[in-house]
C-alpha atoms as a PDB file:
ATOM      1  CA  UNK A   1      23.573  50.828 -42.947  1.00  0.00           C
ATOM      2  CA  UNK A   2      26.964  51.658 -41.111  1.00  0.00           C
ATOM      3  CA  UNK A   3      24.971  55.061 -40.063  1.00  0.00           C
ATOM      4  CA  UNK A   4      21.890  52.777 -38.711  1.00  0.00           C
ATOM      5  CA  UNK A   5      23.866  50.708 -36.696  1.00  0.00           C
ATOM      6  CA  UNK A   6      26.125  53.858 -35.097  1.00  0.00           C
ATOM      7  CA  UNK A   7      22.936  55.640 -34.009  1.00  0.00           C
ATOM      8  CA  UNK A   8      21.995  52.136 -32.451  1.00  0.00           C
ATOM      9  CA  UNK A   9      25.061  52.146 -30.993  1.00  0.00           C
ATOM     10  CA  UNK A  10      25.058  55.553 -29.695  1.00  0.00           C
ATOM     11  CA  UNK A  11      21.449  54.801 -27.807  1.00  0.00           C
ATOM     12  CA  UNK A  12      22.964  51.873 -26.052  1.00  0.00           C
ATOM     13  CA  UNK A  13      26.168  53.664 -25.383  1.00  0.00           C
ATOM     14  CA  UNK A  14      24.219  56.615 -23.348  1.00  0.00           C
ATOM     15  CA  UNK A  15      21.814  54.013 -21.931  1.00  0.00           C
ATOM     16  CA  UNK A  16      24.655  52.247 -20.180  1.00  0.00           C
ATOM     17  CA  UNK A  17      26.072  55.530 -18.679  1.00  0.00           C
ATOM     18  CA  UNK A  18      22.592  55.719 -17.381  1.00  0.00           C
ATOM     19  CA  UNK A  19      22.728  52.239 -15.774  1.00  0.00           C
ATOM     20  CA  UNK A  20      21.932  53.925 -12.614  1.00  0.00           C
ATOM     21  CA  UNK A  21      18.758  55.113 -13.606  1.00  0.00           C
ATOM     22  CA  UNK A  22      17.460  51.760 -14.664  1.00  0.00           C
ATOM     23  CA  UNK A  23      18.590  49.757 -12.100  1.00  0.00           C
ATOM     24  CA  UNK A  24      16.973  51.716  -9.637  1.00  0.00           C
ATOM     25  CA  UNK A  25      13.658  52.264 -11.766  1.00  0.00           C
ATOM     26  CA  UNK A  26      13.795  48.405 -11.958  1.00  0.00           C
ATOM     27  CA  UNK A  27      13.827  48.063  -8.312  1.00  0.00           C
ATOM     28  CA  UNK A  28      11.073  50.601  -7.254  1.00  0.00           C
ATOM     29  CA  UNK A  29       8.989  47.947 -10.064  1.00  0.00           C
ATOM     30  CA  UNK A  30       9.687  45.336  -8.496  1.00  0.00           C
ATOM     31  CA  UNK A  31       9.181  46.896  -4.949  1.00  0.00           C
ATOM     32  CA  UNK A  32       5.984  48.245  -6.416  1.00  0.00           C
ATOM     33  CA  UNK A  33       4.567  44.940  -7.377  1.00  0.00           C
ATOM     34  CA  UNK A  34       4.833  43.726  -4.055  1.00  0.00           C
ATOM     35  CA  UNK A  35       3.936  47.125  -2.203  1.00  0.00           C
ATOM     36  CA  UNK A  36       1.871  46.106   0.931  1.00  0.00           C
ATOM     37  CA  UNK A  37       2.353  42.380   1.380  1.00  0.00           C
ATOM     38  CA  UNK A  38       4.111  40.602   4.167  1.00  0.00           C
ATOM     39  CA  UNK A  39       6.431  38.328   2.095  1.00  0.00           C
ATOM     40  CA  UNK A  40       7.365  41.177  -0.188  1.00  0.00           C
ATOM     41  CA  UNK A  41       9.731  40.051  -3.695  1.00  0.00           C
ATOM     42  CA  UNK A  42       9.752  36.716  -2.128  1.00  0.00           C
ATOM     43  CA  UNK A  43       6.285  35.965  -3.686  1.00  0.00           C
ATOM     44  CA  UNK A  44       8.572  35.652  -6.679  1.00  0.00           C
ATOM     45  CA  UNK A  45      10.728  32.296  -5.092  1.00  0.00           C
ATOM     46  CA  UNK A  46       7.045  31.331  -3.781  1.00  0.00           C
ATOM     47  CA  UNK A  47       5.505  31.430  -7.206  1.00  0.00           C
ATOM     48  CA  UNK A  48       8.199  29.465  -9.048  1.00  0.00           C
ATOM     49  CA  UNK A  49       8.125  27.075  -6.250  1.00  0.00           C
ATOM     50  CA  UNK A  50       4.390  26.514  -6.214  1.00  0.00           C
ATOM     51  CA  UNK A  51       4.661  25.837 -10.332  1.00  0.00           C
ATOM     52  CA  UNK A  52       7.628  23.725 -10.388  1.00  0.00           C
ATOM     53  CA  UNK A  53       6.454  21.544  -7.364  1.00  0.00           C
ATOM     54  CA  UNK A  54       2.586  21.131  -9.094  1.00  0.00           C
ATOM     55  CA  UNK A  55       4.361  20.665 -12.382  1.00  0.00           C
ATOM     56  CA  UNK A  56       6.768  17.954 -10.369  1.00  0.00           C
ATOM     57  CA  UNK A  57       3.846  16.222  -8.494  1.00  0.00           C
ATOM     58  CA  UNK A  58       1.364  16.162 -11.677  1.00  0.00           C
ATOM     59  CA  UNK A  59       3.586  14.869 -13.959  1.00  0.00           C
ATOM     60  CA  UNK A  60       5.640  12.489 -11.790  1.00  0.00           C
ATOM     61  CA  UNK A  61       6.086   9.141 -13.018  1.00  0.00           C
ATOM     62  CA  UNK A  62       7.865   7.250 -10.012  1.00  0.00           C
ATOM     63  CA  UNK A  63      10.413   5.696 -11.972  1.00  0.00           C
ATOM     64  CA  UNK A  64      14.143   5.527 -11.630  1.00  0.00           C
ATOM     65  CA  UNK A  65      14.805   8.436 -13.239  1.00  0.00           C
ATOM     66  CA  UNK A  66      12.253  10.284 -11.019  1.00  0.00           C
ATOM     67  CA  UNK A  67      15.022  12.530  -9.415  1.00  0.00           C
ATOM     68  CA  UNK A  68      16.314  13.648 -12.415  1.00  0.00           C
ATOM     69  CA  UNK A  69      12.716  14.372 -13.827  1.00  0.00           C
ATOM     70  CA  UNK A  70      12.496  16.990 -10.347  1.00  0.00           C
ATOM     71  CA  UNK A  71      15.574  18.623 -12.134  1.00  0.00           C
ATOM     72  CA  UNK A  72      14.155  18.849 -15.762  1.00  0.00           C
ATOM     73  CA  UNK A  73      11.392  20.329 -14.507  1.00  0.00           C
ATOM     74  CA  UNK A  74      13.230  22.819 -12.506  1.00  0.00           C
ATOM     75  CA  UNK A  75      15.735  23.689 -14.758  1.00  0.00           C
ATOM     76  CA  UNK A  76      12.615  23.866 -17.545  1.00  0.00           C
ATOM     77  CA  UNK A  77      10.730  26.425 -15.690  1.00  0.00           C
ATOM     78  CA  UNK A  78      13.957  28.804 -15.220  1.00  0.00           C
ATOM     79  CA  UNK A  79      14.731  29.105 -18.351  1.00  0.00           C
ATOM     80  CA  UNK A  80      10.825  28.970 -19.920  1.00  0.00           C
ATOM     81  CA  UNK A  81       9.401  31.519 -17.249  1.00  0.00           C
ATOM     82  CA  UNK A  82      12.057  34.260 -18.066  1.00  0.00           C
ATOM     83  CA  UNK A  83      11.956  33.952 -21.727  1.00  0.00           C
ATOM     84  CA  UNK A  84       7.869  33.808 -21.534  1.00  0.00           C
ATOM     85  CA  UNK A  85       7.836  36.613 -19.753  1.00  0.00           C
ATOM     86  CA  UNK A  86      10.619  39.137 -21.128  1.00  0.00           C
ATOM     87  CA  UNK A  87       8.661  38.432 -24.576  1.00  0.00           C
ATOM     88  CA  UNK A  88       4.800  38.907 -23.545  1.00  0.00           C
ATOM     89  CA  UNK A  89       6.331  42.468 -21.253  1.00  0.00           C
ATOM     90  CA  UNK A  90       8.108  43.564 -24.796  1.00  0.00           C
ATOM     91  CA  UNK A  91       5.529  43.845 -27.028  1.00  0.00           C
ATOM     92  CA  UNK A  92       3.863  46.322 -25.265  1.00  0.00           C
ATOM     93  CA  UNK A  93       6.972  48.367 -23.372  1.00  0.00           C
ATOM     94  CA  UNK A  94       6.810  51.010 -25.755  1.00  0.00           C
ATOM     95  CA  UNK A  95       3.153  51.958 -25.366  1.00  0.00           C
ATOM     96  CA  UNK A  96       3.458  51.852 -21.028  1.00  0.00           C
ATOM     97  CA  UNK A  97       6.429  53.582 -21.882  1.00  0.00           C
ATOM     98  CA  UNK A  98       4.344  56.338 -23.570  1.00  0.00           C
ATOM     99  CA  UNK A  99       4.778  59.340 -21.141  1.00  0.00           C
ATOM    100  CA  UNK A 100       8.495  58.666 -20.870  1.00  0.00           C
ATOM    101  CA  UNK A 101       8.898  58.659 -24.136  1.00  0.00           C
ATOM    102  CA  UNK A 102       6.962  61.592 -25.155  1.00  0.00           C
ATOM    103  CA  UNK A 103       7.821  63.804 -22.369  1.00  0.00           C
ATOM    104  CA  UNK A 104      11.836  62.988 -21.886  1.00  0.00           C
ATOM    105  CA  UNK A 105      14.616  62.808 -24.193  1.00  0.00           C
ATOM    106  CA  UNK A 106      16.072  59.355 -22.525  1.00  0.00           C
ATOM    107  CA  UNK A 107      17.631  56.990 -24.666  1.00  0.00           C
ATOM    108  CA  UNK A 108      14.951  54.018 -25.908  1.00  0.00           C
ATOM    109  CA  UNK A 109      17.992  51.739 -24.868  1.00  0.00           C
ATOM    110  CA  UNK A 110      17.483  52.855 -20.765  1.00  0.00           C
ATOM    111  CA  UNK A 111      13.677  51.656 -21.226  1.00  0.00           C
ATOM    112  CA  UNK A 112      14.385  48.204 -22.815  1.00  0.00           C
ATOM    113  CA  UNK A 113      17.631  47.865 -19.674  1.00  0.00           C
ATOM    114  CA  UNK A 114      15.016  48.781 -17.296  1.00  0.00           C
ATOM    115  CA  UNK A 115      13.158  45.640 -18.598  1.00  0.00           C
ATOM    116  CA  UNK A 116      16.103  43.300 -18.664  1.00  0.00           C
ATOM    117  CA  UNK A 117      17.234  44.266 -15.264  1.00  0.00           C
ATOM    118  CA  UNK A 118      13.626  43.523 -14.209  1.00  0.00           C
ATOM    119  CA  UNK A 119      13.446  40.383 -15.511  1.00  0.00           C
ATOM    120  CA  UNK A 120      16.659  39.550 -14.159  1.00  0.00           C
ATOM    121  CA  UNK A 121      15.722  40.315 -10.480  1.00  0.00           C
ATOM    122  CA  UNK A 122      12.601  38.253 -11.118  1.00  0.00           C
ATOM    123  CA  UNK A 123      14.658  34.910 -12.634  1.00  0.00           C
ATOM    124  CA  UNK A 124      17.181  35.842  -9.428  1.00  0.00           C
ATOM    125  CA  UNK A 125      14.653  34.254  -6.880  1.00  0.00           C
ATOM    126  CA  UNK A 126      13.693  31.712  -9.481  1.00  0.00           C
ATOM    127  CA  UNK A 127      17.148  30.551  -9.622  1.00  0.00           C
ATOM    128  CA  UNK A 128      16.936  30.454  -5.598  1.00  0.00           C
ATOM    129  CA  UNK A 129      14.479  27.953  -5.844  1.00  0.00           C
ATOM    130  CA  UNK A 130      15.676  26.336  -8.747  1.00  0.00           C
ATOM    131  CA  UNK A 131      18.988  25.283  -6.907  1.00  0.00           C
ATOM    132  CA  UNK A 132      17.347  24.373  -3.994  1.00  0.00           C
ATOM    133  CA  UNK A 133      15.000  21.705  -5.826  1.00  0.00           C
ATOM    134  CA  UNK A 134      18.055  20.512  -7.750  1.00  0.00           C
ATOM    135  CA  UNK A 135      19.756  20.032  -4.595  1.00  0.00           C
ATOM    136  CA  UNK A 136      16.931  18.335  -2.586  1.00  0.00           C
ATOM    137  CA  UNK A 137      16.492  15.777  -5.605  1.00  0.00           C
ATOM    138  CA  UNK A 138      19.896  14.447  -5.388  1.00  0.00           C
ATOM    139  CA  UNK A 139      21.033  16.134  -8.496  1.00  0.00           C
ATOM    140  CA  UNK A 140      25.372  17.163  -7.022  1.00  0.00           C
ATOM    141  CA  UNK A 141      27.062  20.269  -8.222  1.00  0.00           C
ATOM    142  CA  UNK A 142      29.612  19.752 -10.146  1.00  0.00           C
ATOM    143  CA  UNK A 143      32.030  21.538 -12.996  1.00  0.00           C
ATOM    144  CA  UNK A 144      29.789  20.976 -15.800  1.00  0.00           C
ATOM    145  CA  UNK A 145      27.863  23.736 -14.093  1.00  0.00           C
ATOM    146  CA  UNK A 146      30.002  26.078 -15.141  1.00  0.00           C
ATOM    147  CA  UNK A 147      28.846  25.463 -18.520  1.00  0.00           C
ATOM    148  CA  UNK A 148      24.595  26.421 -17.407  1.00  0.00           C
ATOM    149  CA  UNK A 149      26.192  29.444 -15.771  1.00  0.00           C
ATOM    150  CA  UNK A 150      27.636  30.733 -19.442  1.00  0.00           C
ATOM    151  CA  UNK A 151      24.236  29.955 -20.888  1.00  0.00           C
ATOM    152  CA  UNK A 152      22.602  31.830 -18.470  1.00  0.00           C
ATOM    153  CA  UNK A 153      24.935  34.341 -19.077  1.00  0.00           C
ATOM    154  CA  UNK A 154      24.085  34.048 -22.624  1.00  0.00           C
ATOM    155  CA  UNK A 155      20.401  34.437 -22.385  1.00  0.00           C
ATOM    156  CA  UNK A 156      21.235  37.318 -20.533  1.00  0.00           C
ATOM    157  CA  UNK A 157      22.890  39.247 -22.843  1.00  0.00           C
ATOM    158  CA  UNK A 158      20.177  38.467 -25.653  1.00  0.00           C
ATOM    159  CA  UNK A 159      17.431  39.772 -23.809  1.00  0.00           C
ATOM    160  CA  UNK A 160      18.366  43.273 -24.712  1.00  0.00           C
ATOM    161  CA  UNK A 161      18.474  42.647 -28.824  1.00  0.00           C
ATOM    162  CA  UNK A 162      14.988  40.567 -28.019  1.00  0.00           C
ATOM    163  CA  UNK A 163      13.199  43.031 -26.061  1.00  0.00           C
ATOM    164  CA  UNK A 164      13.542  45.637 -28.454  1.00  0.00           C
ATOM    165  CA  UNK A 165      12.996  43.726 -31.484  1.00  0.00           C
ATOM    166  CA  UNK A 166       9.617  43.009 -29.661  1.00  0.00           C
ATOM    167  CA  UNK A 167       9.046  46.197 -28.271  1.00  0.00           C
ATOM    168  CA  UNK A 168       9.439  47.707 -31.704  1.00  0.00           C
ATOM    169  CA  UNK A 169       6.675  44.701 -33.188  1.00  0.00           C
ATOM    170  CA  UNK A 170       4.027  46.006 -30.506  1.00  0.00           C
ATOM    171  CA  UNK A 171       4.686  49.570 -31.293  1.00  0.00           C
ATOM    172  CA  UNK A 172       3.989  49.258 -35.180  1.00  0.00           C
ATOM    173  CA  UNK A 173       1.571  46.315 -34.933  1.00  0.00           C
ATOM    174  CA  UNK A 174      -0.950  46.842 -31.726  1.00  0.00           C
ATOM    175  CA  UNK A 175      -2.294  43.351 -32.813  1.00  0.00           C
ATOM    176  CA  UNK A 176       1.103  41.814 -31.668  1.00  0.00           C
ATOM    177  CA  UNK A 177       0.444  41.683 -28.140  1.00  0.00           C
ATOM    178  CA  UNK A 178      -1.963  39.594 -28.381  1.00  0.00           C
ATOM    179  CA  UNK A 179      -0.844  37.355 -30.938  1.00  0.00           C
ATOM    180  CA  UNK A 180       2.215  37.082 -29.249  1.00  0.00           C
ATOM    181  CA  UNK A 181       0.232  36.315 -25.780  1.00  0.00           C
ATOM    182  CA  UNK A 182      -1.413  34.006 -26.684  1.00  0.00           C
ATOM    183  CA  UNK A 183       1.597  31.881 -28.692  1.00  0.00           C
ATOM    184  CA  UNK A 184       4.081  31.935 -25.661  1.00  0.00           C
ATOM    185  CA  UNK A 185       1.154  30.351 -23.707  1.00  0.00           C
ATOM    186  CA  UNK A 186       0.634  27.740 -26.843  1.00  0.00           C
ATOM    187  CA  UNK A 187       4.779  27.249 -27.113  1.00  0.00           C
ATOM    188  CA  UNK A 188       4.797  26.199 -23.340  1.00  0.00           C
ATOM    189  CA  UNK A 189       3.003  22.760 -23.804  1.00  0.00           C
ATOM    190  CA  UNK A 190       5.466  22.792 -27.585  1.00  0.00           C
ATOM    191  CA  UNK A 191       8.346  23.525 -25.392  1.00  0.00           C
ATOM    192  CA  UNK A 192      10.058  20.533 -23.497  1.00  0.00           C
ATOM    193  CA  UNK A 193       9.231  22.514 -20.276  1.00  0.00           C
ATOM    194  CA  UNK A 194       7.753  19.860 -18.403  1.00  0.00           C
ATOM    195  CA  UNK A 195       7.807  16.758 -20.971  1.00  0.00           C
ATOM    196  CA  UNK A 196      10.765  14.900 -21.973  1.00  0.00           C
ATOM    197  CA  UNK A 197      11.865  13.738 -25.300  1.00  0.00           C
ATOM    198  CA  UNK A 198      12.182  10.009 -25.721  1.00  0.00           C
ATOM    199  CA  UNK A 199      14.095  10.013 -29.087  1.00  0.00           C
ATOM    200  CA  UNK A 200      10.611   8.871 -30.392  1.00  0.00           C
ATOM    201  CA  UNK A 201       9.297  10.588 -33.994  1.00  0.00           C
ATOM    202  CA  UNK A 202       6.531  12.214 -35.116  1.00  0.00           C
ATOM    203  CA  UNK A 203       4.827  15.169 -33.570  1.00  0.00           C
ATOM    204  CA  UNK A 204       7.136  15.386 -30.761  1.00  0.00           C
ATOM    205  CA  UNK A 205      10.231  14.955 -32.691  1.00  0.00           C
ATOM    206  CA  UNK A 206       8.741  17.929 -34.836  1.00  0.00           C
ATOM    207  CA  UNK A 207       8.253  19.982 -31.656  1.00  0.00           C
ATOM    208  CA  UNK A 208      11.698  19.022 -30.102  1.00  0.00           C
ATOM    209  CA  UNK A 209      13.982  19.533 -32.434  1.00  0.00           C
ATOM    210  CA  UNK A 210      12.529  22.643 -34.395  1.00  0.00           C
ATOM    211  CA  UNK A 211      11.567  24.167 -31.966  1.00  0.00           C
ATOM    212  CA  UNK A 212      14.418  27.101 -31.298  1.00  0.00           C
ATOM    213  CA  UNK A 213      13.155  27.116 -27.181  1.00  0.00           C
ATOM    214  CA  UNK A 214      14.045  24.108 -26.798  1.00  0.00           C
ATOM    215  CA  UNK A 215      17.981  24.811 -27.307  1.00  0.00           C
ATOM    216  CA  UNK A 216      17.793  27.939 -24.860  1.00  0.00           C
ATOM    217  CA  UNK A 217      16.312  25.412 -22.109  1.00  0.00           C
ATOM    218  CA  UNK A 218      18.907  22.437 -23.342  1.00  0.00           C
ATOM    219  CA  UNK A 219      22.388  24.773 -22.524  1.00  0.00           C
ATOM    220  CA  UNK A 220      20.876  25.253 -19.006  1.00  0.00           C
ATOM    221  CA  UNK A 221      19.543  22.080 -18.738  1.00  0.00           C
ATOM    222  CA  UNK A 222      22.071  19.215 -19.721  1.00  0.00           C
ATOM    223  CA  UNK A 223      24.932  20.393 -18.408  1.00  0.00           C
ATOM    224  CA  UNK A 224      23.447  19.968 -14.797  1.00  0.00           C
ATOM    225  CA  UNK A 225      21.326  16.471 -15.737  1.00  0.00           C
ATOM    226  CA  UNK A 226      24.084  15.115 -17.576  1.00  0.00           C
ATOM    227  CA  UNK A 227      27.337  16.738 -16.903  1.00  0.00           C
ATOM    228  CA  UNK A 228      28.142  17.207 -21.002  1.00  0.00           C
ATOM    229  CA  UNK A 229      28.153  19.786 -22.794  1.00  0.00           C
ATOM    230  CA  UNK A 230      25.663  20.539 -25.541  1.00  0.00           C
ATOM    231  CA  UNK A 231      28.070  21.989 -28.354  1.00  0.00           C
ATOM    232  CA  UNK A 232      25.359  22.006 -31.128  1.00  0.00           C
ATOM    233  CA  UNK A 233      22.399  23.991 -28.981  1.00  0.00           C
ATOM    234  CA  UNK A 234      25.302  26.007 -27.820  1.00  0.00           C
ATOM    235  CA  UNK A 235      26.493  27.091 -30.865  1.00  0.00           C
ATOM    236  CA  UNK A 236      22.861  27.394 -32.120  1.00  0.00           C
ATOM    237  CA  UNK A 237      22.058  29.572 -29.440  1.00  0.00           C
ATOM    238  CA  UNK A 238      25.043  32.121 -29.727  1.00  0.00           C
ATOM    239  CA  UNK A 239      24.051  32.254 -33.703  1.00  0.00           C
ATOM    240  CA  UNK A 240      20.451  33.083 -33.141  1.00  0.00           C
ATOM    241  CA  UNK A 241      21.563  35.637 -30.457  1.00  0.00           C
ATOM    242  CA  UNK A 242      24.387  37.597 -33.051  1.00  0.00           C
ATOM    243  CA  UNK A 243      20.941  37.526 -35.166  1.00  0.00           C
ATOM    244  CA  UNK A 244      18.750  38.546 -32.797  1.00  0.00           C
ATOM    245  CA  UNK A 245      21.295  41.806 -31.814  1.00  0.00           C
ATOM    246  CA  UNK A 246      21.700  42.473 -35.678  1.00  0.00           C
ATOM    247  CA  UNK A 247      18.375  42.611 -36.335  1.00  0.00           C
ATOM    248  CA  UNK A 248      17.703  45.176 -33.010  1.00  0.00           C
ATOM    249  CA  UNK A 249      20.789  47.483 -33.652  1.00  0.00           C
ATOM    250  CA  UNK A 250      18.861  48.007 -37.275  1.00  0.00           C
ATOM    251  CA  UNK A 251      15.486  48.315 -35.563  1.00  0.00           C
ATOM    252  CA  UNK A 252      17.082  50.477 -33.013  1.00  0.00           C
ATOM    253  CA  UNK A 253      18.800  52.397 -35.295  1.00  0.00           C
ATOM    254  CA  UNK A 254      16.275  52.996 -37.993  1.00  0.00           C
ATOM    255  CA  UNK A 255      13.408  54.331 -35.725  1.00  0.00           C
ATOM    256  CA  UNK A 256      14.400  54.699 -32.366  1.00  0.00           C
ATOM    257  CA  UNK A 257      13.257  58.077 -33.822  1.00  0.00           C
ATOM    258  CA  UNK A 258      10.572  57.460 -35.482  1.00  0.00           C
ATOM    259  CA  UNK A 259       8.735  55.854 -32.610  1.00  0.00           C
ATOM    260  CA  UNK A 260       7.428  58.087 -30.473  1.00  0.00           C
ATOM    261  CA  UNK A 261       5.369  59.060 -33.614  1.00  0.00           C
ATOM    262  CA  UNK A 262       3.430  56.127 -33.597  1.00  0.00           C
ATOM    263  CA  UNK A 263       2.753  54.734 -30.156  1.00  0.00           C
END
């Protein structure tokens, strides 16, 4: 096991020195995407905005705590958007990866940063509008944001260990990408993206509280609606991401090798 996890470490060692390879192949995709249009990236900020305000105007209830729903929703969709879509791109990096793989000797870990730092840029002009809807509802800045900037921070440094756990589940099971598709779409109505819990039972009590999304949106989420800190989804969070990385460095480790065989 100690060799597994030094091979793992090794990948993601050389990856890093390569950080300027996949930061720039991460912004040529993301110039790509947006190759020939006026607006450019900013179709990103325009697409979370469009969401987030339909979301907003749909499900707005006109009660006192209207402001603060503008927020949940906001806050929601930055968190839900970037997970849904690091996850759905992961199962199937590998196999667009394909010529890389096979005709280079670069690190798997420089493919799976090249993803992150994509995803990152993306949620960057998400957070843009994110901020300026919590701002325009009345929600103030104040310290407790500190504490949504650390869980930010931590979802950032678990996308790596979830990407490839992912990537390596769509390389070994092709059916994956679907499955997985076609869940994330399921988990967003499961997810309190856009709905709020009351404290009520049943289903939704099932959905809330088992439901591990919910505790990646909650760190982001209460700090700024609330101003407290949630220790328990905190502390939940940082566990499943120390499981998330051990399970990757073994994946990683075991056939970062192995894979080029199969894809």
């Amino acid at each position: 096991m100690f060799a597994t996890i030094k091979s793992a470490l090794a990948d993601i060692c050389a990856g890093l020195r390569m950080r300027r390879v996949w930061i720039a192949l991460a912004q040529e995709d993301i110039g790509d995407q947006h190759r020939r249009t006026a607006l450019g990236p900013l179709w990103l900020l325009i697409n979370y905005l469009a969401f987030a305000g339909t979301f907003i105007f749909v499900f707005h209830r006109g009660d006192a705590g209207s402001a603060n729903y503008a927020a949940h929703v906001a806050t929601g969709l930055l968190v839900w958007f970037y997970i849904m879509e690091t996850i759905t791109q992961s199962v199937s990096l590998f196999v667009r990866e394909e010529s890389f793989i096979k005709g280079t000797t670069l690190p798997l870990s420089v493919y799976v940063m090249r993803l992150a730092m994509q995803a990152a840029i993306r949620a960057g002009y998400a957070l843009a509008g994110c901020i300026a809807i919590l701002l325009m509802s009345g929600v103030g800045i104040s310290f407790a944001w500190i504490w949504s900037a650390l869980a930010i921070l931590l979802i950032l440094a678990t996308t790596p260990a979830a990407i490839i756990l992912f990537a390596f589940l769509g390389a070994y099971f092709p059916d994956s990408q679907f499955v997985v598709s076609n869940l994330m779409r399921i988990g967003m109505f499961l997810t309190p993206v856009f709905w709020t819990y009351e404290g009520t039972g049943g289903v939704q009590h099932i959905f809330y509280y088992w439901n591990p999304f919910t505790y990646f949106l909650e760190i982001v989420r209460m700090p700024i609606l609330s101003g407290s800190l949630p220790a328990n989804a905190f502390l939940f969070c940082a566990a499943a991401s120390l499981t998330l990385w051990a399970v990757a460095l073994m994946l990683l480790g075991r056939f970062r090798k192995q894979v080029v065989f199969v894809i």
